[in-house]
C-alpha atoms as a PDB file:
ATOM      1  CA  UNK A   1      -6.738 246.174 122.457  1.00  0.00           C
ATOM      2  CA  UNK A   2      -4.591 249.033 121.267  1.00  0.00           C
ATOM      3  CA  UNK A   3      -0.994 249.432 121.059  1.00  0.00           C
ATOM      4  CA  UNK A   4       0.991 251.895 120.804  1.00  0.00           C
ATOM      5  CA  UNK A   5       3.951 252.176 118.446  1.00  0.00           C
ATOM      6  CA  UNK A   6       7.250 253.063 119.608  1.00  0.00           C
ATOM      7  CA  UNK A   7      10.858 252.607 118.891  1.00  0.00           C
ATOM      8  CA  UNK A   8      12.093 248.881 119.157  1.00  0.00           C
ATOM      9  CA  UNK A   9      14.021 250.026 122.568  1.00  0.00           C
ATOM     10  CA  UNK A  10      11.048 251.935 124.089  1.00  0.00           C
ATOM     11  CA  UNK A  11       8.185 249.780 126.079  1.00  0.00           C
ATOM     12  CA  UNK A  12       5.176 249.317 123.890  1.00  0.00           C
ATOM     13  CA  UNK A  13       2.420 250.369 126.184  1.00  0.00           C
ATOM     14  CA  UNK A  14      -1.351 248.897 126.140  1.00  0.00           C
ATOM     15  CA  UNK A  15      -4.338 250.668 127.223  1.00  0.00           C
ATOM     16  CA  UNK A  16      -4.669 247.373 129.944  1.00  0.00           C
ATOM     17  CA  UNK A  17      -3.669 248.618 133.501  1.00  0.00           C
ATOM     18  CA  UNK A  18       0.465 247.345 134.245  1.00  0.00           C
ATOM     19  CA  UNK A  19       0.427 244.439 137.168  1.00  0.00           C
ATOM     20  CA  UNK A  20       2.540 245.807 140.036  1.00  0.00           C
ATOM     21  CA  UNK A  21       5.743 243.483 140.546  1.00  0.00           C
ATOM     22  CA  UNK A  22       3.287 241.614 142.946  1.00  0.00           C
ATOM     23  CA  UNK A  23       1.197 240.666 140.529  1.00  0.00           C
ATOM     24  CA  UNK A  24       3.595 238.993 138.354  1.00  0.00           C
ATOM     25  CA  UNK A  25       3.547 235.304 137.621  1.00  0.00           C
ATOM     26  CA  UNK A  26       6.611 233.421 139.000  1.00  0.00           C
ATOM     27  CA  UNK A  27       7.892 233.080 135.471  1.00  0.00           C
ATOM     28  CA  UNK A  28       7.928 236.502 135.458  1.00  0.00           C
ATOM     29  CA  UNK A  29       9.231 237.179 138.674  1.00  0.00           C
ATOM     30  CA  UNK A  30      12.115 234.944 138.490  1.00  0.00           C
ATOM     31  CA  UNK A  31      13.348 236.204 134.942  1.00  0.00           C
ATOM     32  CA  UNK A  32      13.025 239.864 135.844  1.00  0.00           C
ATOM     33  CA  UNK A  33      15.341 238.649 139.110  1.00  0.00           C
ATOM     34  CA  UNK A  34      17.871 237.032 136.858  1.00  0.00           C
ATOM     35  CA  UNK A  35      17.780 239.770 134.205  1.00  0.00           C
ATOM     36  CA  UNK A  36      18.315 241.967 137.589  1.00  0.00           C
ATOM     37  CA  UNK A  37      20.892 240.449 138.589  1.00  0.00           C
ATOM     38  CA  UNK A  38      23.175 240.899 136.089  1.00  0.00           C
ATOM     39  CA  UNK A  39      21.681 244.617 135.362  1.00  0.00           C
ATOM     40  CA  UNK A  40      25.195 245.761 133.604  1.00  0.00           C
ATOM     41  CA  UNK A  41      25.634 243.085 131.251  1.00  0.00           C
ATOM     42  CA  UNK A  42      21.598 242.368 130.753  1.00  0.00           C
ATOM     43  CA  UNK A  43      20.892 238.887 129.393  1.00  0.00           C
ATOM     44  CA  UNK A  44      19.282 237.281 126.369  1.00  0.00           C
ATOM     45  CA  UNK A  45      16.472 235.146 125.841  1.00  0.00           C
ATOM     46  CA  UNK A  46      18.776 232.354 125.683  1.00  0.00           C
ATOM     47  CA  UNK A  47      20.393 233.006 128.594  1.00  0.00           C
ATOM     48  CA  UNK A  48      17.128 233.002 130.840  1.00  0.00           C
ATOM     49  CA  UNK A  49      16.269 229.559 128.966  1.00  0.00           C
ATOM     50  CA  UNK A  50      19.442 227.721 130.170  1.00  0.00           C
ATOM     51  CA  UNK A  51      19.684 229.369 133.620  1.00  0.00           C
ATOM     52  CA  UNK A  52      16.416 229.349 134.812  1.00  0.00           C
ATOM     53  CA  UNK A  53      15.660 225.719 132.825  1.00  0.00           C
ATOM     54  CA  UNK A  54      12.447 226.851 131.373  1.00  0.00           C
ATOM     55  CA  UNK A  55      11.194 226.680 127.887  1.00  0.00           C
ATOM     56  CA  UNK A  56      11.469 228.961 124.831  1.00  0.00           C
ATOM     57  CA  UNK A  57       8.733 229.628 124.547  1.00  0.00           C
ATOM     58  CA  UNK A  58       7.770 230.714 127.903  1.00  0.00           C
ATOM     59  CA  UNK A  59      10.611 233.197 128.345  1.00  0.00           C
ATOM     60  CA  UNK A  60       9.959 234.722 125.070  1.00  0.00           C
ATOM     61  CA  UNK A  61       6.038 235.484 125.948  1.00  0.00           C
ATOM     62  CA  UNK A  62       6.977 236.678 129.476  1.00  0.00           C
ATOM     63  CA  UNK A  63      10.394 238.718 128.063  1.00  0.00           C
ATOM     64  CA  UNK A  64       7.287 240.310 125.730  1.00  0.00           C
ATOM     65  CA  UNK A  65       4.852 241.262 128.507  1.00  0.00           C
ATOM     66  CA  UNK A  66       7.671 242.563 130.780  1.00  0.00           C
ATOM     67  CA  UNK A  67       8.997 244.835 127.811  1.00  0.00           C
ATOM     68  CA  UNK A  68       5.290 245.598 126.964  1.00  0.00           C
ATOM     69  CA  UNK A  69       4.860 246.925 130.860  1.00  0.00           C
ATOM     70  CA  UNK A  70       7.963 248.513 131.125  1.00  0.00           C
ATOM     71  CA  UNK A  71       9.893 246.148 133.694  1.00  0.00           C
ATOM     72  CA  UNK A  72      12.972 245.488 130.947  1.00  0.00           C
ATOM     73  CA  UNK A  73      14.064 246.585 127.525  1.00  0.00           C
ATOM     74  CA  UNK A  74      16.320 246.195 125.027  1.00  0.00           C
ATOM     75  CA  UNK A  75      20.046 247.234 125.985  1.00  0.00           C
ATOM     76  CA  UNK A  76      21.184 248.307 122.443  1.00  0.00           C
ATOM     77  CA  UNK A  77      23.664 245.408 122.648  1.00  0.00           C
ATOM     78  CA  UNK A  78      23.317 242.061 120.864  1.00  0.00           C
ATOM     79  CA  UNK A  79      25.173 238.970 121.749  1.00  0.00           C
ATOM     80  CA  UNK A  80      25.140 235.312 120.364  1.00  0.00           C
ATOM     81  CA  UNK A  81      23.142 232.019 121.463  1.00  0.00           C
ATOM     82  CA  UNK A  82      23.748 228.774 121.732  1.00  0.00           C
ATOM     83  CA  UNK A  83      23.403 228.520 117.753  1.00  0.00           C
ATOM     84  CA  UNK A  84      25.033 231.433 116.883  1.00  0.00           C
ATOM     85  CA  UNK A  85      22.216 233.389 116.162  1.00  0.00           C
ATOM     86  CA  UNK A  86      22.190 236.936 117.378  1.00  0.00           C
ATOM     87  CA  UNK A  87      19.865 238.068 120.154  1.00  0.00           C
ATOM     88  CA  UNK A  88      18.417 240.934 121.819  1.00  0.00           C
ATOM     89  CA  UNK A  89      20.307 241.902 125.226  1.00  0.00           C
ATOM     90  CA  UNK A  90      17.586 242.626 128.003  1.00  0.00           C
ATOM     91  CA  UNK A  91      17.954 244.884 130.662  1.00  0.00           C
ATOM     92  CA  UNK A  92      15.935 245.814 133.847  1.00  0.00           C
ATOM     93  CA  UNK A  93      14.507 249.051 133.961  1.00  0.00           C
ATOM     94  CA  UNK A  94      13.446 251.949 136.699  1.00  0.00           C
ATOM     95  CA  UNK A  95       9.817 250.945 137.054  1.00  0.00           C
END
């Protein structure tokens, strides 16, 4: 597989055809509708974890294909988690 290097708020684009929003998993689906849903103020990875009461780990590989497909990126804006840590600020985009 080949990526494509680009600028950490630009969608990294594969070679691999993009699923249409219908093809998404529900994961998928139902963090792109949260991120969505609060469009202005985006959310973090965090965020998505706590609201939608799933695992790190699966909203960090699905925030990663949706940003690799161009669904959301970053915002420019970072906010805090739970511990404090700074985190990337997702945003929908015009797909």
């Amino acid at each position: 597989m080949e990526l494509a290097v680009k600028q950490p708020d630009e969608p990294i684009v594969m070679t691999k055809t993009i699923p249409s929003r219908f093809q998404l998993s529900e994961n998928e689906r139902r963090i792109l509708r949260y991120i969505g849903k609060y469009n202005q103020a985006g959310a973090t990875c965090d965020e998505c974890e706590q609201s939608l009461n799933l695992v790190h780990q699966t909203v960090s590989s699905r925030l990663t294909d949706l940003r690799r497909w161009g669904y959301v990126a970053y915002s420019g804006v970072m906010r805090l988690t739970r511990r404090g840590r700074a985190a990337h600020v997702y945003i929908t985009t015009e797909v």
